[in-house]
N, C-alpha and C. Protein backbone atom coordinates (compact mmCIF):
# COMPACT_ATOMS: atom_id res chain seq x y z
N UNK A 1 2.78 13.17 -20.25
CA UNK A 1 1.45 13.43 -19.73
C UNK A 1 1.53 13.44 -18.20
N UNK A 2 1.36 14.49 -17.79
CA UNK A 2 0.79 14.60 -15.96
C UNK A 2 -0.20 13.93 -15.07
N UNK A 3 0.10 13.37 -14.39
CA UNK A 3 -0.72 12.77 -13.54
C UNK A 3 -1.54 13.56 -12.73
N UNK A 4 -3.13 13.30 -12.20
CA UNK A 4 -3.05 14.13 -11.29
C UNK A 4 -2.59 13.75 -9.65
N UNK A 5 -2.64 15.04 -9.11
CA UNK A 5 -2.45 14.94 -7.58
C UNK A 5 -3.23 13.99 -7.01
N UNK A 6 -2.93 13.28 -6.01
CA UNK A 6 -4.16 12.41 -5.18
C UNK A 6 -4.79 13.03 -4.27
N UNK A 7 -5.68 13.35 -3.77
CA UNK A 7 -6.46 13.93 -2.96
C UNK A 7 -6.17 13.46 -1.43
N UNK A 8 -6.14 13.83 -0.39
CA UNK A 8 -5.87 13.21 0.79
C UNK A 8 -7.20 12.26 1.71
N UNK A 9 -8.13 12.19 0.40
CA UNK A 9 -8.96 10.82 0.97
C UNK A 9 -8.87 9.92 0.23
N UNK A 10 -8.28 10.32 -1.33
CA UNK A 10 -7.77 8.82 -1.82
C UNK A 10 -6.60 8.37 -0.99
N UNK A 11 -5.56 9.50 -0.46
CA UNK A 11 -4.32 8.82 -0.18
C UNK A 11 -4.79 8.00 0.82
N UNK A 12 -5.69 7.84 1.83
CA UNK A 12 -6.43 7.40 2.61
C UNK A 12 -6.75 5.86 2.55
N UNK A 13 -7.70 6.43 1.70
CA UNK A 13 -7.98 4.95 1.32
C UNK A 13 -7.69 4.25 0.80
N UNK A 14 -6.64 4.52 -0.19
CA UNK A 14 -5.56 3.32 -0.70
C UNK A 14 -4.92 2.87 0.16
N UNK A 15 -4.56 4.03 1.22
CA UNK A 15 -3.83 2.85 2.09
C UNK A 15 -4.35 2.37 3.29
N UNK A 16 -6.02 2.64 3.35
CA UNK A 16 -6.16 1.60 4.19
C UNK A 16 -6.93 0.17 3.30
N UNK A 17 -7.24 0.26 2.53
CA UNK A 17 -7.07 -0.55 1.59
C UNK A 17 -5.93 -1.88 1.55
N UNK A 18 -5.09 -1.39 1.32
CA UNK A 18 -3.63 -1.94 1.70
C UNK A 18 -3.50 -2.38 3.09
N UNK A 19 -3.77 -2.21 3.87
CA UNK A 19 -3.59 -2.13 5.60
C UNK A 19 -4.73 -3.90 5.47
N UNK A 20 -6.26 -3.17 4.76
CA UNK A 20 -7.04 -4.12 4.90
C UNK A 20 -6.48 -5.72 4.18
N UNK A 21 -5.99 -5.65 3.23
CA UNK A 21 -5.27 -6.66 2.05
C UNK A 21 -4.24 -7.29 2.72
N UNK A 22 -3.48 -6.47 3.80
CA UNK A 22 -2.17 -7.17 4.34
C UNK A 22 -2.83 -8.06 5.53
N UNK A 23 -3.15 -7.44 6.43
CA UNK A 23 -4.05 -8.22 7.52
C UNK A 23 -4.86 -9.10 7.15
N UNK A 24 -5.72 -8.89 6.26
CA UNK A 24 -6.72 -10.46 5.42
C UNK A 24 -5.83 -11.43 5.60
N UNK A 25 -4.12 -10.96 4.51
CA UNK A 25 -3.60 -12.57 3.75
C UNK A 25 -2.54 -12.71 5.57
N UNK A 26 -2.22 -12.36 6.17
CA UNK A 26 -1.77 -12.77 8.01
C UNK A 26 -2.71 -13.32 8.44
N UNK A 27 -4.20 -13.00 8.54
CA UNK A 27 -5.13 -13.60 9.55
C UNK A 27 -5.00 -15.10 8.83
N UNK A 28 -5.42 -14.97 7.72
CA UNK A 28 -5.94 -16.44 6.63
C UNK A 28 -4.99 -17.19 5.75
N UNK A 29 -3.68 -16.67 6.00
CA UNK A 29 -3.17 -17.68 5.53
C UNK A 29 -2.24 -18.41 6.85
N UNK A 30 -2.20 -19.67 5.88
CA UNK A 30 -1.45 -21.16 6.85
C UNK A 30 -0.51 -20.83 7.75
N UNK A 31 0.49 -20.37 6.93
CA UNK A 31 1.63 -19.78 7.51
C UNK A 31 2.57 -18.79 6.54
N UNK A 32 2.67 -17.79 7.50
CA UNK A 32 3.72 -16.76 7.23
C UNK A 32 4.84 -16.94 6.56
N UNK A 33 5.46 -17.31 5.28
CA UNK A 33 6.73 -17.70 4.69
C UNK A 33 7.54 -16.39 4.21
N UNK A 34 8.91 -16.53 3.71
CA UNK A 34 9.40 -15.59 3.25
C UNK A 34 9.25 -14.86 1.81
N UNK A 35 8.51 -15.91 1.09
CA UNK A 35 8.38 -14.69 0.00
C UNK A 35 6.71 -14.25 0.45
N UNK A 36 6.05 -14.54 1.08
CA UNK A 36 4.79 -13.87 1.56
C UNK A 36 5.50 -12.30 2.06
N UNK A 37 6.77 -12.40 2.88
CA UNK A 37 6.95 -11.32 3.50
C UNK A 37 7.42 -10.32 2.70
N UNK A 38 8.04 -10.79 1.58
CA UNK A 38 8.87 -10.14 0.52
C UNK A 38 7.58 -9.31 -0.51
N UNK A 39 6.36 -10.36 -0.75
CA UNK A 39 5.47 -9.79 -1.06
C UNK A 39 4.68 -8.37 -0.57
N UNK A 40 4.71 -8.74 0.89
CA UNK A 40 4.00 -7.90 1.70
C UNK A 40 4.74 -6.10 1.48
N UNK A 41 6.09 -6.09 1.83
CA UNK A 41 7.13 -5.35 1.63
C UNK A 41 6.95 -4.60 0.18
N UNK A 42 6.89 -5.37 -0.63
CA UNK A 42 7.62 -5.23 -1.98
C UNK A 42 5.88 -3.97 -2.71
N UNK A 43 4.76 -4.61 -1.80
CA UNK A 43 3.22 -3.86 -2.13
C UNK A 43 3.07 -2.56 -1.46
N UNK A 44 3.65 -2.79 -0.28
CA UNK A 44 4.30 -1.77 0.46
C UNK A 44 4.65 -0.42 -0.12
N UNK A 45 5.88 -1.11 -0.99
CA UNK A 45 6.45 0.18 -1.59
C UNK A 45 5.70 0.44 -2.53
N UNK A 46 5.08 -0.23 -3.78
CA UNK A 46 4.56 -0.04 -4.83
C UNK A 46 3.43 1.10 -4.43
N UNK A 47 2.89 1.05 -3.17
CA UNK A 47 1.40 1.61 -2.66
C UNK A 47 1.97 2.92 -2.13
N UNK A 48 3.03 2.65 -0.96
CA UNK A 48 3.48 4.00 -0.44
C UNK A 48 4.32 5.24 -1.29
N UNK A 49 4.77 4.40 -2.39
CA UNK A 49 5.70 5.93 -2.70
C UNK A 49 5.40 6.82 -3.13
N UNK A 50 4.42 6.65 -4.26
CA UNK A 50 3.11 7.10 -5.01
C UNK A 50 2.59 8.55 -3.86
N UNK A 51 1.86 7.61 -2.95
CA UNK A 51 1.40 8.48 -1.98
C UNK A 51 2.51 9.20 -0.91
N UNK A 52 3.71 8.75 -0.77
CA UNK A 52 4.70 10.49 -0.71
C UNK A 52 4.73 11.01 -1.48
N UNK A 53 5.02 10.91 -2.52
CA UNK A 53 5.05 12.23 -3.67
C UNK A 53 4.31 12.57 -3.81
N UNK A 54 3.08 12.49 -3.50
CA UNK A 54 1.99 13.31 -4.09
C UNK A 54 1.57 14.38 -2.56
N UNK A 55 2.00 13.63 -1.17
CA UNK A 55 1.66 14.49 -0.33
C UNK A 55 2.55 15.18 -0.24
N UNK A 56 4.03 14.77 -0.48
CA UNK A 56 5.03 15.89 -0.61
C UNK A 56 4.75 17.17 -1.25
N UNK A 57 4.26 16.89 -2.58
CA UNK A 57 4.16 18.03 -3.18
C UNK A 57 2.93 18.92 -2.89
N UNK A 58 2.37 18.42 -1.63
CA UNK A 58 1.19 19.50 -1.53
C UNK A 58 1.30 20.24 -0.49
């Protein structure tokens, strides 16, 4: 089954979405540790790759 294309105001706003979610848990949390960063990274990719391939292909 095909997915569809993302539109370039969803790609948008998912990732500022994401932008908003990363900066929240930096401002408010205690302190910065390493699997926070691994987290941060790891949402990163899950969020961005999605949205290359889909602008790639347009």
């Amino acid at each position: 089954m095909a997915r569809k294309k993302l539109t370039p105001i969803q790609m948008g706003f998912i990732a500022l979405l994401w932008v908003f979610f990363v900066v929240f848990i930096i401002v408010y949390s205690s302190e910065i540790t390493g699997p926070t960063i691994v987290s941060i990274i790891i949402s990163g990719i899950i969020v961005f790759i999605p949205i290359y391939k889909s602008f790639r292909k347009q």
